[in-house]
PDB file of N, CA and C in Angstrom:
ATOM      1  N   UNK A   1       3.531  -1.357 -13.634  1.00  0.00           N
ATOM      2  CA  UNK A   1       2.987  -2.566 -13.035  1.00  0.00           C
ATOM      3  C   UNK A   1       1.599  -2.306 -12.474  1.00  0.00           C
ATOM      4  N   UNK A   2       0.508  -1.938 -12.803  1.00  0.00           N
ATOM      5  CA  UNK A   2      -0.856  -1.360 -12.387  1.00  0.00           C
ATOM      6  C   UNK A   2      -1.400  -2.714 -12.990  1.00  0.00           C
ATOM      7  N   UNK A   3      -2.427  -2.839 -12.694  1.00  0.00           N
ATOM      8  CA  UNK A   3      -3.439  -4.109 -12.502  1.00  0.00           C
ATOM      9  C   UNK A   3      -4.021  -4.920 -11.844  1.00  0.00           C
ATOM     10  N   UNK A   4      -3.408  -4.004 -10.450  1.00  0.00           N
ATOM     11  CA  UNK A   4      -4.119  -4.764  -8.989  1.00  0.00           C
ATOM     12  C   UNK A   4      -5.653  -5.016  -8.976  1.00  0.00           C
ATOM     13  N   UNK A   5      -5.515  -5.528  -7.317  1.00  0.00           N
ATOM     14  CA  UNK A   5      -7.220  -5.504  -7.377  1.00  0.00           C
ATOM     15  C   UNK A   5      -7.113  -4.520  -6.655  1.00  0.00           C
ATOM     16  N   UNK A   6      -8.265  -3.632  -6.520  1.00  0.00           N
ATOM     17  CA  UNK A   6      -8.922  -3.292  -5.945  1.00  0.00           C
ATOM     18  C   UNK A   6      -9.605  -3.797  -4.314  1.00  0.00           C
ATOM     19  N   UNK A   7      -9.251  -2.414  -3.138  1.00  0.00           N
ATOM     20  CA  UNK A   7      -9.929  -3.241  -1.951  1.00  0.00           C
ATOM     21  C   UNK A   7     -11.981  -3.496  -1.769  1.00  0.00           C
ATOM     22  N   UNK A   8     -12.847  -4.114  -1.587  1.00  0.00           N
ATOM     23  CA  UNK A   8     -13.465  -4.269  -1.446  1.00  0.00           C
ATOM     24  C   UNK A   8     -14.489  -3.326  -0.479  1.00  0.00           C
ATOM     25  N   UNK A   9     -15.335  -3.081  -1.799  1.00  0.00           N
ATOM     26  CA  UNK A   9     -16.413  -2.017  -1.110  1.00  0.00           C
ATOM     27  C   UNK A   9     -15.580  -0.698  -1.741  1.00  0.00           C
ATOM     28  N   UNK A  10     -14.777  -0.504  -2.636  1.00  0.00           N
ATOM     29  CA  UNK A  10     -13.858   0.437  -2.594  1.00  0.00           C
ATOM     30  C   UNK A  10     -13.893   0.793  -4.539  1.00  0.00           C
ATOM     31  N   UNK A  11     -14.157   1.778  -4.860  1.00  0.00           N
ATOM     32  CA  UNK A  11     -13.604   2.392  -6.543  1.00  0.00           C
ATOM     33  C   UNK A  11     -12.559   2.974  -6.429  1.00  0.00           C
ATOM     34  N   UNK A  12     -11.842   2.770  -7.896  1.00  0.00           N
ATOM     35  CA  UNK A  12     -10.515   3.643  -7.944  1.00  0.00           C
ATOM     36  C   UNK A  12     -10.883   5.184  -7.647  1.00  0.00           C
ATOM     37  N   UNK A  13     -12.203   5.511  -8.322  1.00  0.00           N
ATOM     38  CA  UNK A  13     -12.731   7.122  -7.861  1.00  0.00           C
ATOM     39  C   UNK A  13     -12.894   7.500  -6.275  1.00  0.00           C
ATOM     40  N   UNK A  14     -13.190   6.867  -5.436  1.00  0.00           N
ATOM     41  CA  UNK A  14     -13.491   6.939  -4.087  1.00  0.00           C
ATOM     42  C   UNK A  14     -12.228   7.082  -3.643  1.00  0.00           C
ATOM     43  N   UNK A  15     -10.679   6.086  -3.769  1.00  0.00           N
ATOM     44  CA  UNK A  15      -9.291   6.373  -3.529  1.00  0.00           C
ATOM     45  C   UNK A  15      -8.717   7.515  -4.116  1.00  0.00           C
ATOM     46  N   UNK A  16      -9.479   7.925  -5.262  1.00  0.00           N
ATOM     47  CA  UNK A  16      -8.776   9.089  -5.499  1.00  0.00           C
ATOM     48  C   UNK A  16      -8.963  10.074  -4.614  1.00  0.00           C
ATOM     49  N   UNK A  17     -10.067  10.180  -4.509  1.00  0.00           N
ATOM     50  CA  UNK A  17     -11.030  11.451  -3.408  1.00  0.00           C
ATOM     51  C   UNK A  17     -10.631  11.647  -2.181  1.00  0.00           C
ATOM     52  N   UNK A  18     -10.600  10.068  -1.394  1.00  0.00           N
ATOM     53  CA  UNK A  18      -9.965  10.396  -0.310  1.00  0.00           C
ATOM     54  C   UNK A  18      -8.936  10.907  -0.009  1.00  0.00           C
ATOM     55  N   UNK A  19      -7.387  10.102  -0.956  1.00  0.00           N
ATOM     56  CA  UNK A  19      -6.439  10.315  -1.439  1.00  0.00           C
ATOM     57  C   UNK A  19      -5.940  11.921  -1.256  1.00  0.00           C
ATOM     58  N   UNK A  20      -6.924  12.279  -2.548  1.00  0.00           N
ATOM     59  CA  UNK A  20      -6.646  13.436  -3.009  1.00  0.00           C
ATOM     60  C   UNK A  20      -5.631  13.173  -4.527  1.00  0.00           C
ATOM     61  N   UNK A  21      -5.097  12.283  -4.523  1.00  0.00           N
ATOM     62  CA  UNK A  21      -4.328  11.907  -5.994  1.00  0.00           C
ATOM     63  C   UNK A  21      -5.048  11.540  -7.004  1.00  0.00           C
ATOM     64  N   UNK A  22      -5.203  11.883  -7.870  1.00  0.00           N
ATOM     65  CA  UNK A  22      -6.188  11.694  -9.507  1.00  0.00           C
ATOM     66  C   UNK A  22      -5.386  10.944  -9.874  1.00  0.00           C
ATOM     67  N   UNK A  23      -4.032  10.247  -9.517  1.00  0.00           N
ATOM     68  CA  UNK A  23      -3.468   9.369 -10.301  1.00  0.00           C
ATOM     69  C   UNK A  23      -3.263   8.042  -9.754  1.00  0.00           C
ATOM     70  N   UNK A  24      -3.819   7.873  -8.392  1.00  0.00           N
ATOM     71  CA  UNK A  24      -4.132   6.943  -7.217  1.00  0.00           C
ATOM     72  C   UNK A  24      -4.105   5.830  -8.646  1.00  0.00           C
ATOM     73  N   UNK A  25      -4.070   4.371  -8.273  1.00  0.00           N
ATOM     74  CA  UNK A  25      -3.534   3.117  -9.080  1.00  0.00           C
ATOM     75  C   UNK A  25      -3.677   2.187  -8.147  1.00  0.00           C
ATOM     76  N   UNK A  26      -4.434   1.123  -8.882  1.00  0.00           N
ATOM     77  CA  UNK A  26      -4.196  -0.470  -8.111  1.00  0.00           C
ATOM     78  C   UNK A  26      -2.639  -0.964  -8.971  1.00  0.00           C
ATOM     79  N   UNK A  27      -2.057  -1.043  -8.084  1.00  0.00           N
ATOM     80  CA  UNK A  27      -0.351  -2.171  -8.548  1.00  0.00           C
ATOM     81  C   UNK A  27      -0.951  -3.898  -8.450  1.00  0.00           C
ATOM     82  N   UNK A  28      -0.177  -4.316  -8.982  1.00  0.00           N
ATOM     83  CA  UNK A  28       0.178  -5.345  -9.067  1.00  0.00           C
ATOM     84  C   UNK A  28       1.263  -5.690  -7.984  1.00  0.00           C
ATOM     85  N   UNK A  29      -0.006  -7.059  -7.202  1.00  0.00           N
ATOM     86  CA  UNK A  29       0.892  -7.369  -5.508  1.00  0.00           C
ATOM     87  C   UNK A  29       2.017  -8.462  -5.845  1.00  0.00           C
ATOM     88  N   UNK A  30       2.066  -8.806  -6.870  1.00  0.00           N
ATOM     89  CA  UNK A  30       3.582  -9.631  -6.814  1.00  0.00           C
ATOM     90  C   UNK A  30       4.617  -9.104  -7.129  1.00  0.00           C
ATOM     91  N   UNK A  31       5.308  -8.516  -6.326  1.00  0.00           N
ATOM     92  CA  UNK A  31       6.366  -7.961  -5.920  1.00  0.00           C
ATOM     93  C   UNK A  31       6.985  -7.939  -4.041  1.00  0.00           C
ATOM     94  N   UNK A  32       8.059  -7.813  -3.722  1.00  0.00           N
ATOM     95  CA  UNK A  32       8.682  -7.798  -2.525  1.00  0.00           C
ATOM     96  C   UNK A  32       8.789  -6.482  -1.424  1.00  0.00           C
ATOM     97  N   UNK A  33       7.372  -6.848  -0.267  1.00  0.00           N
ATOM     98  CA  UNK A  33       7.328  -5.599   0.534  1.00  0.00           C
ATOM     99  C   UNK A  33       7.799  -6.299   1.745  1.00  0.00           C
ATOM    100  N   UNK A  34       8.625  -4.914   2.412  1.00  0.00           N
ATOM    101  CA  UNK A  34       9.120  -4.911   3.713  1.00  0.00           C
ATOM    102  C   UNK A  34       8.624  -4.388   5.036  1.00  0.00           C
ATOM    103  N   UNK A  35       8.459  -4.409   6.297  1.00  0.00           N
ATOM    104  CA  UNK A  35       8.173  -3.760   6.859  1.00  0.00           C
ATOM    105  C   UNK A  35       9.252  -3.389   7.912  1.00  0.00           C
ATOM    106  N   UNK A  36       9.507  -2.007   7.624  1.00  0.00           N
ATOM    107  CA  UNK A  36      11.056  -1.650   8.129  1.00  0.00           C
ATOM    108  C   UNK A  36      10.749  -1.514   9.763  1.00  0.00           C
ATOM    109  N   UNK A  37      10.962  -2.871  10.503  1.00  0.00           N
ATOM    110  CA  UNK A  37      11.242  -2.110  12.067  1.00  0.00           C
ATOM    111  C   UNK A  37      12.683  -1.627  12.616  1.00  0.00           C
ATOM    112  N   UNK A  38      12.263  -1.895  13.878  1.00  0.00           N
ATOM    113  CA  UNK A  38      13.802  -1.642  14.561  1.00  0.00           C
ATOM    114  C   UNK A  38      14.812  -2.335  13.849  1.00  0.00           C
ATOM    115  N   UNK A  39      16.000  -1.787  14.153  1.00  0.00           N
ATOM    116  CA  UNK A  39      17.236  -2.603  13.635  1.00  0.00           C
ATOM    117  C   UNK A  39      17.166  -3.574  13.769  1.00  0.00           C
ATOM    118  N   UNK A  40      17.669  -4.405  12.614  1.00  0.00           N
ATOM    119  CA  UNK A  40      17.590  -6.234  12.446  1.00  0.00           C
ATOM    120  C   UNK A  40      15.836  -6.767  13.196  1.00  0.00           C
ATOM    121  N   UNK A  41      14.728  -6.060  12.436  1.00  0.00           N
ATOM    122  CA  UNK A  41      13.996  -6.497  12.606  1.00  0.00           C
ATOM    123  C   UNK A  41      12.851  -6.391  11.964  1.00  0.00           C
ATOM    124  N   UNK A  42      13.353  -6.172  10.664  1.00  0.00           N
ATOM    125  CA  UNK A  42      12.533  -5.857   9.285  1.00  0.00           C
ATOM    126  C   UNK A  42      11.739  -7.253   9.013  1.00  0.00           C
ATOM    127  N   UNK A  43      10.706  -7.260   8.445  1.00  0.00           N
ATOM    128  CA  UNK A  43       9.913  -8.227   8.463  1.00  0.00           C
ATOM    129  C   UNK A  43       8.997  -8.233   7.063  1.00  0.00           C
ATOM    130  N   UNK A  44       9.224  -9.220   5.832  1.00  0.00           N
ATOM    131  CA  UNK A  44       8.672  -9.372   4.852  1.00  0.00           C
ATOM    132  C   UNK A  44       7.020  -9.307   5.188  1.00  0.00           C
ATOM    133  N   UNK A  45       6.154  -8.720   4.129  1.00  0.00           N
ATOM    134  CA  UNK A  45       4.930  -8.749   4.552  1.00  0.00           C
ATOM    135  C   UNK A  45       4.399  -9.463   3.109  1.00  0.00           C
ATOM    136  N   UNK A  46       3.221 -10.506   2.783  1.00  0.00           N
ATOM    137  CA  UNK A  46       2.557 -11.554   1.525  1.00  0.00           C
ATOM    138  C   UNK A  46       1.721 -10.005   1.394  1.00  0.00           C
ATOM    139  N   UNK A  47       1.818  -9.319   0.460  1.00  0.00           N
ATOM    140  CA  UNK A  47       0.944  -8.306  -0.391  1.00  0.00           C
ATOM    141  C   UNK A  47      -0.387  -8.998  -0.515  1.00  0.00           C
ATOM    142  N   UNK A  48      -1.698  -8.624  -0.520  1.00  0.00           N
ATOM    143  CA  UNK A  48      -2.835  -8.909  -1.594  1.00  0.00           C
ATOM    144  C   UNK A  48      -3.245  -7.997  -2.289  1.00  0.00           C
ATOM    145  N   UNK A  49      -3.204  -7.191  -1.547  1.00  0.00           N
ATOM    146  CA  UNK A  49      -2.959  -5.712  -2.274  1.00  0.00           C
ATOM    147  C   UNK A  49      -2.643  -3.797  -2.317  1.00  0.00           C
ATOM    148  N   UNK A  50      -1.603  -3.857  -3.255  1.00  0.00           N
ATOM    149  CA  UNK A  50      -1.125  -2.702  -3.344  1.00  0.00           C
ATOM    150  C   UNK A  50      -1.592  -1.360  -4.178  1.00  0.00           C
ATOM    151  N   UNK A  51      -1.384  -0.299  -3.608  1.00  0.00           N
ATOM    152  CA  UNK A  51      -2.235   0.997  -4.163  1.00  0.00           C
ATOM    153  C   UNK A  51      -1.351   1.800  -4.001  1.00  0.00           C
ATOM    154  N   UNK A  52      -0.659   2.581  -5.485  1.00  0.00           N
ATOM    155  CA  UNK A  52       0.155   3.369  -5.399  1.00  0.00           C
ATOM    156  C   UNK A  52      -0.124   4.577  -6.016  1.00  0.00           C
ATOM    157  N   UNK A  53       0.343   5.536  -5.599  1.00  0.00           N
ATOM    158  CA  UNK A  53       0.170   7.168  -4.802  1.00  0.00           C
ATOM    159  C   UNK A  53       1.701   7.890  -5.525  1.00  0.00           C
ATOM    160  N   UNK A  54       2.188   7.982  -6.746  1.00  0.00           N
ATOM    161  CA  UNK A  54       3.383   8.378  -6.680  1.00  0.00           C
ATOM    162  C   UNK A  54       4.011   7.914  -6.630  1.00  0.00           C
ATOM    163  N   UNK A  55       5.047   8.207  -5.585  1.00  0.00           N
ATOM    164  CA  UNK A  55       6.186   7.613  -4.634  1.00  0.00           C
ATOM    165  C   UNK A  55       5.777   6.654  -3.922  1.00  0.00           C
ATOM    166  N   UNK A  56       4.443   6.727  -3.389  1.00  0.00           N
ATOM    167  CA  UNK A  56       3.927   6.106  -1.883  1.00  0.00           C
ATOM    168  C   UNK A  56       2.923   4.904  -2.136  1.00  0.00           C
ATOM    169  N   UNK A  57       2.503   4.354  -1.394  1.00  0.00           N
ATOM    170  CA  UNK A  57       1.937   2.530  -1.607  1.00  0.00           C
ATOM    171  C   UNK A  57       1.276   2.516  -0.622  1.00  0.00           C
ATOM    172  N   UNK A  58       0.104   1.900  -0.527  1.00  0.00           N
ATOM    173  CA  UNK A  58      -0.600   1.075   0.854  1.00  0.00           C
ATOM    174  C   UNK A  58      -0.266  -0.326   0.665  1.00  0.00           C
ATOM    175  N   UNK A  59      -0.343  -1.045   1.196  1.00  0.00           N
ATOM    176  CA  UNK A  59      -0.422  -2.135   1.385  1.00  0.00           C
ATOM    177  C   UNK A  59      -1.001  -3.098   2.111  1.00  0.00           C
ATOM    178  N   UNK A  60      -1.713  -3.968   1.531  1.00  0.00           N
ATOM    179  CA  UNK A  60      -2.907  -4.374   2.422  1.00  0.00           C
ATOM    180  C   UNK A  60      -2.261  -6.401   2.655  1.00  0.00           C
ATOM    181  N   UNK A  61      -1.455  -6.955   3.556  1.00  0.00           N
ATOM    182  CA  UNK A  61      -0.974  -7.763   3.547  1.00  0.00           C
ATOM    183  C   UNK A  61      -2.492  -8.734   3.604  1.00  0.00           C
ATOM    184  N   UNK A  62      -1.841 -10.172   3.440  1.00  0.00           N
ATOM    185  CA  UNK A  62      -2.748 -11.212   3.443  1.00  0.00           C
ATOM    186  C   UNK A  62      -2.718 -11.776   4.991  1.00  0.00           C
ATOM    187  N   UNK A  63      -3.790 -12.044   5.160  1.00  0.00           N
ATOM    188  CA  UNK A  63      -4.340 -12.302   6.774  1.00  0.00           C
ATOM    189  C   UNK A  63      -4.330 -11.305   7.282  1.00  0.00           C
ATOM    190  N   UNK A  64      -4.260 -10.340   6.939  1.00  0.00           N
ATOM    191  CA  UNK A  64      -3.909  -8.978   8.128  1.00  0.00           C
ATOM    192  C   UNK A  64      -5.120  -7.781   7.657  1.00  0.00           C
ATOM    193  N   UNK A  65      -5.732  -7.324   8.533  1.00  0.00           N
ATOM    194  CA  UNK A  65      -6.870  -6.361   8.581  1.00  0.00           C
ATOM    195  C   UNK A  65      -5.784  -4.605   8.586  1.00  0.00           C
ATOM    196  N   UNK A  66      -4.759  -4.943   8.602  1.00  0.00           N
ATOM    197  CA  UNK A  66      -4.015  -3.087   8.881  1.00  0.00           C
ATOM    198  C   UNK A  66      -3.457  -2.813   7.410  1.00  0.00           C
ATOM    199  N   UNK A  67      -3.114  -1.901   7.070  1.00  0.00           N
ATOM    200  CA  UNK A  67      -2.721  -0.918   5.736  1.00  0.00           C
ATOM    201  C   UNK A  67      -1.365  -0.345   6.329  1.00  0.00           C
ATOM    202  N   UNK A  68      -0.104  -0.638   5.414  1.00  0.00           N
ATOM    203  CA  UNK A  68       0.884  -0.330   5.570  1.00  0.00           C
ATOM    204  C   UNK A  68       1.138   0.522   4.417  1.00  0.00           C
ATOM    205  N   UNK A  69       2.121   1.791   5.142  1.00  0.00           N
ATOM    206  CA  UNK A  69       2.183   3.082   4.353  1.00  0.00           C
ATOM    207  C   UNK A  69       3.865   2.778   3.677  1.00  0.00           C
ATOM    208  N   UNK A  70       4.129   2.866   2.645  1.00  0.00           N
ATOM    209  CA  UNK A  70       5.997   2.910   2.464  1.00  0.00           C
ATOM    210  C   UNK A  70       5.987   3.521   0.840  1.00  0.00           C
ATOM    211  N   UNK A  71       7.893   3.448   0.920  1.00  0.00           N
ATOM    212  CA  UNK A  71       8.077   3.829  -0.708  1.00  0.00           C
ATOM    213  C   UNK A  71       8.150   2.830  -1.699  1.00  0.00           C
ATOM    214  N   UNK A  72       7.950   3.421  -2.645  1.00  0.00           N
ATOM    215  CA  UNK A  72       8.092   2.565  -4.303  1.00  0.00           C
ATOM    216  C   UNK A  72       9.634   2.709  -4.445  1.00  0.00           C
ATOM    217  N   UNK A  73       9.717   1.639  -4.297  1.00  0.00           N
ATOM    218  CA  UNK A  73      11.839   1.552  -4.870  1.00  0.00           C
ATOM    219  C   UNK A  73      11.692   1.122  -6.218  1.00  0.00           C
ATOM    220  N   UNK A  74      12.733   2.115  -6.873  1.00  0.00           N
ATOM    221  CA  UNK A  74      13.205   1.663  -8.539  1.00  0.00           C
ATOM    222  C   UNK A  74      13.024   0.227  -8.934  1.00  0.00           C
ATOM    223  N   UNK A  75      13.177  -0.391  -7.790  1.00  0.00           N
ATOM    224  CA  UNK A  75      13.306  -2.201  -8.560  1.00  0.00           C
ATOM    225  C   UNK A  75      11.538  -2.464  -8.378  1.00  0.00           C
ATOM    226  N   UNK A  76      10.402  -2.234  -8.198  1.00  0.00           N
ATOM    227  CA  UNK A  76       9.155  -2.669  -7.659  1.00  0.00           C
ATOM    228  C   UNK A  76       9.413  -3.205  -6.483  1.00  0.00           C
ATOM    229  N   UNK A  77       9.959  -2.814  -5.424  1.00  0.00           N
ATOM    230  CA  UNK A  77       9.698  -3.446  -3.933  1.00  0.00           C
ATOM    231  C   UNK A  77       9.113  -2.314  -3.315  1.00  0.00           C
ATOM    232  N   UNK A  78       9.052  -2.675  -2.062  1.00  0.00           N
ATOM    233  CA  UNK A  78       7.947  -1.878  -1.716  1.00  0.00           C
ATOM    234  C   UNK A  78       8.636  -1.712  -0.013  1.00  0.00           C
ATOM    235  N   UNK A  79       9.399  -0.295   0.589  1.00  0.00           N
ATOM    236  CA  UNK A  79       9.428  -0.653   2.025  1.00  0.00           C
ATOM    237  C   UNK A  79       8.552   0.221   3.072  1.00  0.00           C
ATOM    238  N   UNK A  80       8.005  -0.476   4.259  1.00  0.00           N
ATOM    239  CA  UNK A  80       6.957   0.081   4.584  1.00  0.00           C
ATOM    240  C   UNK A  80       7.108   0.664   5.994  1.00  0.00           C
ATOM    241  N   UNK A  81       7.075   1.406   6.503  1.00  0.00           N
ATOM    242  CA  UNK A  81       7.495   2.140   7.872  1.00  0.00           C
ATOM    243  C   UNK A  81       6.249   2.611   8.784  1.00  0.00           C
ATOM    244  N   UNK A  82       4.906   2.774   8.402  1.00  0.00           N
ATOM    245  CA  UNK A  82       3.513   2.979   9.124  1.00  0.00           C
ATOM    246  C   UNK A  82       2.867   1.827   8.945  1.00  0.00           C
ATOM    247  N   UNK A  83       1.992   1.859   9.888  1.00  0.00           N
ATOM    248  CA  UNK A  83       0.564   1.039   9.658  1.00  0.00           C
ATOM    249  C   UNK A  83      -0.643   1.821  10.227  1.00  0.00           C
ATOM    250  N   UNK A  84      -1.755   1.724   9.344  1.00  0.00           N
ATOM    251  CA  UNK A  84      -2.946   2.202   9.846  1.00  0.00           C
ATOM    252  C   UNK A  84      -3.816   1.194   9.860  1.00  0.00           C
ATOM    253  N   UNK A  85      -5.107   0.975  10.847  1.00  0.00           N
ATOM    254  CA  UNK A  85      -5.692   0.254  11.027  1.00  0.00           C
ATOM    255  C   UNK A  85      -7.042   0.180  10.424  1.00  0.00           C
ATOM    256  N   UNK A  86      -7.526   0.982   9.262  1.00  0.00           N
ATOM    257  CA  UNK A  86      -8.462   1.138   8.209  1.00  0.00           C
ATOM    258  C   UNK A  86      -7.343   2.035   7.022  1.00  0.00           C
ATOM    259  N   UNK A  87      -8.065   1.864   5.900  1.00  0.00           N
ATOM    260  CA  UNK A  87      -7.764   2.254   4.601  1.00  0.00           C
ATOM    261  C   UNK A  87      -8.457   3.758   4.670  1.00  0.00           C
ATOM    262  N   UNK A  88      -9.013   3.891   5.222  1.00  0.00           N
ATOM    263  CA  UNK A  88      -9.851   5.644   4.872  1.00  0.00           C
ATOM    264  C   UNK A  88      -8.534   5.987   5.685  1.00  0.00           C
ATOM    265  N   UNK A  89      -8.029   5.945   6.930  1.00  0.00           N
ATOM    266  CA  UNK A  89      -7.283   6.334   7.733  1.00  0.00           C
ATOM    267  C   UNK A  89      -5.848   6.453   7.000  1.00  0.00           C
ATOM    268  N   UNK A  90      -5.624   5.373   6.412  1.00  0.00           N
ATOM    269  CA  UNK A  90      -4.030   5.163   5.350  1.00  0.00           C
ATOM    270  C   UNK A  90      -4.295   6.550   4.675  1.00  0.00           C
ATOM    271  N   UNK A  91      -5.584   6.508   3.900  1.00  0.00           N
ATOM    272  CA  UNK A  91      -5.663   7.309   2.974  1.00  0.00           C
ATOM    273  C   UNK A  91      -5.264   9.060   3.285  1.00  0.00           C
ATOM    274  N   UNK A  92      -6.078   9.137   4.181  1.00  0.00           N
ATOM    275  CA  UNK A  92      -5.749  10.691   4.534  1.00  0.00           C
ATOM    276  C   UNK A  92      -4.361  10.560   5.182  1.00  0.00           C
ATOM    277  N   UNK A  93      -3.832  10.066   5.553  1.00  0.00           N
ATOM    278  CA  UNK A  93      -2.295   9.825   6.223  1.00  0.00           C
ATOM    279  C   UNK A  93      -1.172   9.872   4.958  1.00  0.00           C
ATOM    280  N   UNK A  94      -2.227   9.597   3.607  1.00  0.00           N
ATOM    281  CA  UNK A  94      -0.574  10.054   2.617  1.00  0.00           C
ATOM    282  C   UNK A  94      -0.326  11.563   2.551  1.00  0.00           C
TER     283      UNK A  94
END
């Protein structure tokens, strides 16, 4: 599922670098991300866009300026357990 966009001001080469992953990927944001809080208090997040790392995903929700860190589940969902408040910051945090 690769064909995302891209974040702004941003190359797939520059995510790699920061990254450190040569296989860094824009996904495709239509799919179902979570953001796992406390018990019974998980909270769907509207993707615009996703960047996957492997196993691992940022996620850059719509209206929202923070980058959420989670896993790639077998089905394309996406659950997310960090947030960082810039993308350079997500980045070195995988």
């Amino acid at each position: 599922m690769a064909g995302g966009q891209l974040p702004a001001g941003w190359t797939l080469e520059e995510i790699r670098k920061v990254s450190g992953d040569q296989e860094a990927t824009a996904l495709d944001a239509d799919r179902v991300v979570m953001w796992l809080g406390w018990p019974a208090q998980d909270e769907r997040l509207c993707p615009e866009i996703v960047l996957g790392f492997h196993g691992l995903c940022l996620v850059k929700p719509v209206n929202d300026d923070d980058w959420y860190m989670g896993s790639l589940n077998d089905d394309g969902s996406i659950g997310c357990w960090s947030a960082y408040d810039d993308l350079y910051q997500a980045l070195r945090g995988l």
